[in-house]
N, C-alpha and C. Protein backbone atom coordinates (compact mmCIF):
# COMPACT_ATOMS: atom_id res chain seq x y z
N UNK A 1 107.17 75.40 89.81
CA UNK A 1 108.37 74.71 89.35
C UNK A 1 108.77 75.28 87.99
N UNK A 2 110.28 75.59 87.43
CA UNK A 2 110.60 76.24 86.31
C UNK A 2 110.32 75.22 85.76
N UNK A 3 109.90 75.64 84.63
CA UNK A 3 110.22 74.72 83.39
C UNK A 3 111.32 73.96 82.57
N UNK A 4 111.31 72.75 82.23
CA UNK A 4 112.59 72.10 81.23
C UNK A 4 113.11 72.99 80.59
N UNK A 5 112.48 73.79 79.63
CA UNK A 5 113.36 74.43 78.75
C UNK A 5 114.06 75.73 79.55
N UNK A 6 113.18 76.20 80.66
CA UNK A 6 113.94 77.22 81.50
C UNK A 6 115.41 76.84 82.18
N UNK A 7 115.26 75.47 82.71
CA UNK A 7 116.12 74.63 83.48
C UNK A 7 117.38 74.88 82.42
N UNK A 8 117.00 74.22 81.05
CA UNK A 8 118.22 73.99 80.21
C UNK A 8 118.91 75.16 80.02
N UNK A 9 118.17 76.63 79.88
CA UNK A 9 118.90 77.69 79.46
C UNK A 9 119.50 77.86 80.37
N UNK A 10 119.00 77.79 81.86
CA UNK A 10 119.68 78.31 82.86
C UNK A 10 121.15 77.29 83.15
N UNK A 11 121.30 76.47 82.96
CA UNK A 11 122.55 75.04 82.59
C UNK A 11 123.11 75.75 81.68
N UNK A 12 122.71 76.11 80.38
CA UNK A 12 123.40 76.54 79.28
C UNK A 12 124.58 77.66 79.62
N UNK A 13 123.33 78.32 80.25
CA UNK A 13 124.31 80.33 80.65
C UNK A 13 125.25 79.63 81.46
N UNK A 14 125.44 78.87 82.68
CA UNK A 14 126.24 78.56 83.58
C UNK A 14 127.49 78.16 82.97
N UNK A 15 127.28 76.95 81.99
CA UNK A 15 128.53 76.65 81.22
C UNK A 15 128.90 77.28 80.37
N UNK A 16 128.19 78.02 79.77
CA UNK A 16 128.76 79.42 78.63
C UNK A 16 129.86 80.36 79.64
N UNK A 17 129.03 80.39 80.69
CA UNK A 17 130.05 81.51 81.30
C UNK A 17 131.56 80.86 81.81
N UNK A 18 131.19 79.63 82.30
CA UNK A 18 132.76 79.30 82.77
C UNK A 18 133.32 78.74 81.60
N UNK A 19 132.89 77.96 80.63
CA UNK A 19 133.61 77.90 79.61
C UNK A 19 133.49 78.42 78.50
N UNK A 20 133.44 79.06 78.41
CA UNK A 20 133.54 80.04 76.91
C UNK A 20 132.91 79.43 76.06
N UNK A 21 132.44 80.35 74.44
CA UNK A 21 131.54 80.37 73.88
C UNK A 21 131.92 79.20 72.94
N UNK A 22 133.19 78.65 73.09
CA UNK A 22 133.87 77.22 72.47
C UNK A 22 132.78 75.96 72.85
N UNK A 23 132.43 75.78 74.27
CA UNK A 23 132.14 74.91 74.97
C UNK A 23 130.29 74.78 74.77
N UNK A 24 129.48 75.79 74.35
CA UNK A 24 128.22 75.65 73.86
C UNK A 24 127.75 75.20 73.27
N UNK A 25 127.89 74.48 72.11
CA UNK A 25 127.78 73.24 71.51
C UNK A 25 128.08 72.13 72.05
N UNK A 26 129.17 71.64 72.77
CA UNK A 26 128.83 70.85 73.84
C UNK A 26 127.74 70.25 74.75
N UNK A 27 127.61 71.47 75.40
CA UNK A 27 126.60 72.18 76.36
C UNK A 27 125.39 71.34 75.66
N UNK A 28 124.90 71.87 74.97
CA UNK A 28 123.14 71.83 74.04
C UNK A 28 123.49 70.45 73.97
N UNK A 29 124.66 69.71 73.26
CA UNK A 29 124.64 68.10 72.99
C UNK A 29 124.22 67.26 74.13
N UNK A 30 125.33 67.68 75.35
CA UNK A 30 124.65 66.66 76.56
C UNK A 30 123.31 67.18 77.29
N UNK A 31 123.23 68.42 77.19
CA UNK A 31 122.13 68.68 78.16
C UNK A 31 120.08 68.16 77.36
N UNK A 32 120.92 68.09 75.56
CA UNK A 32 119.67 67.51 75.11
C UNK A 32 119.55 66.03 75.31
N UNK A 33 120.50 65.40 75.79
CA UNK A 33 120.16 63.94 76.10
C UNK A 33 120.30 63.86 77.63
N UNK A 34 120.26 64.66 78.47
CA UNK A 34 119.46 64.34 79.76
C UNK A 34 118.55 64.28 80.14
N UNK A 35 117.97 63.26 81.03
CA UNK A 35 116.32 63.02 81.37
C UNK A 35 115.98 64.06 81.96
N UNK A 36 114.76 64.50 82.29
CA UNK A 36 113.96 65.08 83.09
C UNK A 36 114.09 65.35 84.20
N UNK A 37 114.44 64.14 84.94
CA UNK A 37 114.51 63.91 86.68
C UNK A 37 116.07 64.39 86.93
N UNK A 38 117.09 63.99 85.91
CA UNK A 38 118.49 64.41 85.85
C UNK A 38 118.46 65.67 86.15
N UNK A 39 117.64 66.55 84.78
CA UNK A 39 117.78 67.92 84.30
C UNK A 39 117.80 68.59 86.30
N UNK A 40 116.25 68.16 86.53
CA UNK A 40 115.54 68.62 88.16
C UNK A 40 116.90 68.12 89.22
N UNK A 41 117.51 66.98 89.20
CA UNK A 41 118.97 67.45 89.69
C UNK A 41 119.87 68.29 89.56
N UNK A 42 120.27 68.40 88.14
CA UNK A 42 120.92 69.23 87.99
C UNK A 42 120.95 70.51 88.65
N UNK A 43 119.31 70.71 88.03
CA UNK A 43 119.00 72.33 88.41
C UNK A 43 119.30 72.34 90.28
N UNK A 44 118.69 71.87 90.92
CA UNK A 44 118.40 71.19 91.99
C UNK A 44 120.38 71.79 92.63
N UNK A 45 121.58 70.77 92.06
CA UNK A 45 122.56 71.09 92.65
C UNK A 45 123.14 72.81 92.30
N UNK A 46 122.71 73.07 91.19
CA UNK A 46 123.46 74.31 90.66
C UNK A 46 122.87 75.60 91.85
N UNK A 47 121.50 75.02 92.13
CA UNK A 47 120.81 75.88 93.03
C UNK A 47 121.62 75.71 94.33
N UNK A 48 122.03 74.62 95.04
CA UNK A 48 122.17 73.93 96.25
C UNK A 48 123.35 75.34 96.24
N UNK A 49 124.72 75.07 95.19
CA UNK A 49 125.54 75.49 95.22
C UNK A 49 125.79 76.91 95.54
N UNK A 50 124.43 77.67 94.84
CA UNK A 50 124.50 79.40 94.85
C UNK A 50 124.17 79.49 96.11
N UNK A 51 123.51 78.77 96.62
CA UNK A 51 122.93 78.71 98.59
C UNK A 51 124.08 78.56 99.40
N UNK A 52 125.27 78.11 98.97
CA UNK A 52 125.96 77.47 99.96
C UNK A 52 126.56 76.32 100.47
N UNK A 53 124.86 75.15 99.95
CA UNK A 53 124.79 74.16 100.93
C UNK A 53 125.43 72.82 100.34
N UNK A 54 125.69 71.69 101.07
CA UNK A 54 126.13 70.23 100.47
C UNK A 54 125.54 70.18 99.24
N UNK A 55 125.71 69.10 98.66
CA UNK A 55 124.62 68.53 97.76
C UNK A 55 124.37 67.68 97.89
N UNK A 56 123.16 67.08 97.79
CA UNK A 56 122.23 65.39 98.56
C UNK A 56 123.38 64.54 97.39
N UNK A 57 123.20 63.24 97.63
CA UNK A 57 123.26 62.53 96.94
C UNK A 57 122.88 62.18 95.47
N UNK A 58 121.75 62.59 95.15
CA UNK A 58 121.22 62.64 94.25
C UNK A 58 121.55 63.34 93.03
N UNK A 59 121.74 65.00 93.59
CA UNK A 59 122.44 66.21 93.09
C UNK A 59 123.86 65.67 92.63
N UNK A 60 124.93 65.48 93.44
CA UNK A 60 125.95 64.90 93.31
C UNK A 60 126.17 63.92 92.29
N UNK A 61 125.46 62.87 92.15
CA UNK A 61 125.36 62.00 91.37
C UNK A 61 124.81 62.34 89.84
N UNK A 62 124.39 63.43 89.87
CA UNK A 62 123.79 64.04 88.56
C UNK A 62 124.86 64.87 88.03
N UNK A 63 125.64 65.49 89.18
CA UNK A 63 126.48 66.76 88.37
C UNK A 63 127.28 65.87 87.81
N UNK A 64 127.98 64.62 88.75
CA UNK A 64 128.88 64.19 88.36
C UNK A 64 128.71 62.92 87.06
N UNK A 65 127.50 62.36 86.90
CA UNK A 65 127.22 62.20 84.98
C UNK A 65 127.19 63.50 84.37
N UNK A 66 126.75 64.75 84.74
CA UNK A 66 126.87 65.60 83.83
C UNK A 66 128.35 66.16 83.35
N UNK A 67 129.15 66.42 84.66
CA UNK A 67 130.41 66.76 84.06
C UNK A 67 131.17 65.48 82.48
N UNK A 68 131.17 64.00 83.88
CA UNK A 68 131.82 62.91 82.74
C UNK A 68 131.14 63.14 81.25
N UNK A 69 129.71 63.46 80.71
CA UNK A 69 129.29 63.30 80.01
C UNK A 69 130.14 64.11 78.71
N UNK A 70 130.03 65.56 79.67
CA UNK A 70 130.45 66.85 78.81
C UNK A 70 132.47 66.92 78.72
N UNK A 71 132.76 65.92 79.14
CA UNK A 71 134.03 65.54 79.32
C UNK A 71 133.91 64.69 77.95
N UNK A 72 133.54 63.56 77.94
CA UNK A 72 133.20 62.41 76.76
C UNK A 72 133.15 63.19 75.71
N UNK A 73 132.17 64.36 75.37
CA UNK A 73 131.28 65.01 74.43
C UNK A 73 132.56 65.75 73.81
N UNK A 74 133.61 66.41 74.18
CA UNK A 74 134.53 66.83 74.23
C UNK A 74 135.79 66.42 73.51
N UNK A 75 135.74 65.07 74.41
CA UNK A 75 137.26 63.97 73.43
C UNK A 75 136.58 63.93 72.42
N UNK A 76 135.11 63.52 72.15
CA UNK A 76 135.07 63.25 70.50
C UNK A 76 134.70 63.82 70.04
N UNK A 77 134.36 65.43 69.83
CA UNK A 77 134.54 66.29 69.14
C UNK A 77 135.84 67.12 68.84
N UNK A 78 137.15 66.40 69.39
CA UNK A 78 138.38 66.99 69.57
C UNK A 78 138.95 65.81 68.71
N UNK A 79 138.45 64.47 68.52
CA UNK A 79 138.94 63.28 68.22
C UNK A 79 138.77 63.35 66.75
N UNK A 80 139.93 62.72 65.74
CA UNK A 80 139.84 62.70 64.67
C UNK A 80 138.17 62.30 63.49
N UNK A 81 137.70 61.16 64.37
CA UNK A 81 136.52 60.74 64.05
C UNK A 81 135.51 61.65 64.62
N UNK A 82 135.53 61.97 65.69
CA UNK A 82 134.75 62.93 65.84
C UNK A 82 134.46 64.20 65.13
N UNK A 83 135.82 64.48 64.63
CA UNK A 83 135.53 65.80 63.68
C UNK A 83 135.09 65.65 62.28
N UNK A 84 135.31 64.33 62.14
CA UNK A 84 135.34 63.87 60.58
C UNK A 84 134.04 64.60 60.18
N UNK A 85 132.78 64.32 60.71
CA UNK A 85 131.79 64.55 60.45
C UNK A 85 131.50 66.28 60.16
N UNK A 86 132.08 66.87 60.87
CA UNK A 86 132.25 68.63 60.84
C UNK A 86 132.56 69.00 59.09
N UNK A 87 133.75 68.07 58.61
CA UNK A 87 134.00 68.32 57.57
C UNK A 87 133.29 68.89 56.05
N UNK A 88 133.73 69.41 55.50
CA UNK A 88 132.87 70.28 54.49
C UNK A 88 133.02 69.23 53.81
């Protein structure tokens, strides 16, 4: 079985590549507050996907907290309060 931190890089490169090098900080924010069993979904659908095949339920249910998450992560780093903190 890969490892967590293998899992995460391999999540990382995926969203680096479709979203540009803007979106990587993102990336690292939600993917460091996903559980374990999530992450093993995750990995789990991203794999399903390069195969071809459906994705179980499970998979599905993971990508789709992962997208909303990195959606969320997004408005409030785009959001006035959200940036506040960036500030010099």
């Amino acid at each position: 079985m890969t490892s967590v931190r293998k899992r995460v890089e391999m999540l990382e490169r995926t969203q680096s590549v479709r979203g540009g090098a803007g979106s990587d900080e993102i990336v690292r924010r939600v993917l460091g507050r996903v559980s374990d069993a999530d992450l093993d979904s995750l990995g789990s659908a991203a794999h399903a996907v390069a195969q071809g095949r459906e994705l179980t339920p499970a998979e599905c249910a993971a990508a789709e907290a992962y997208a909303s998450a990195v959606a969320r992560e997004s408005a409030a780093l785009r959001s006035p309060r959200g940036q506040k903190g960036q500030l010099r």
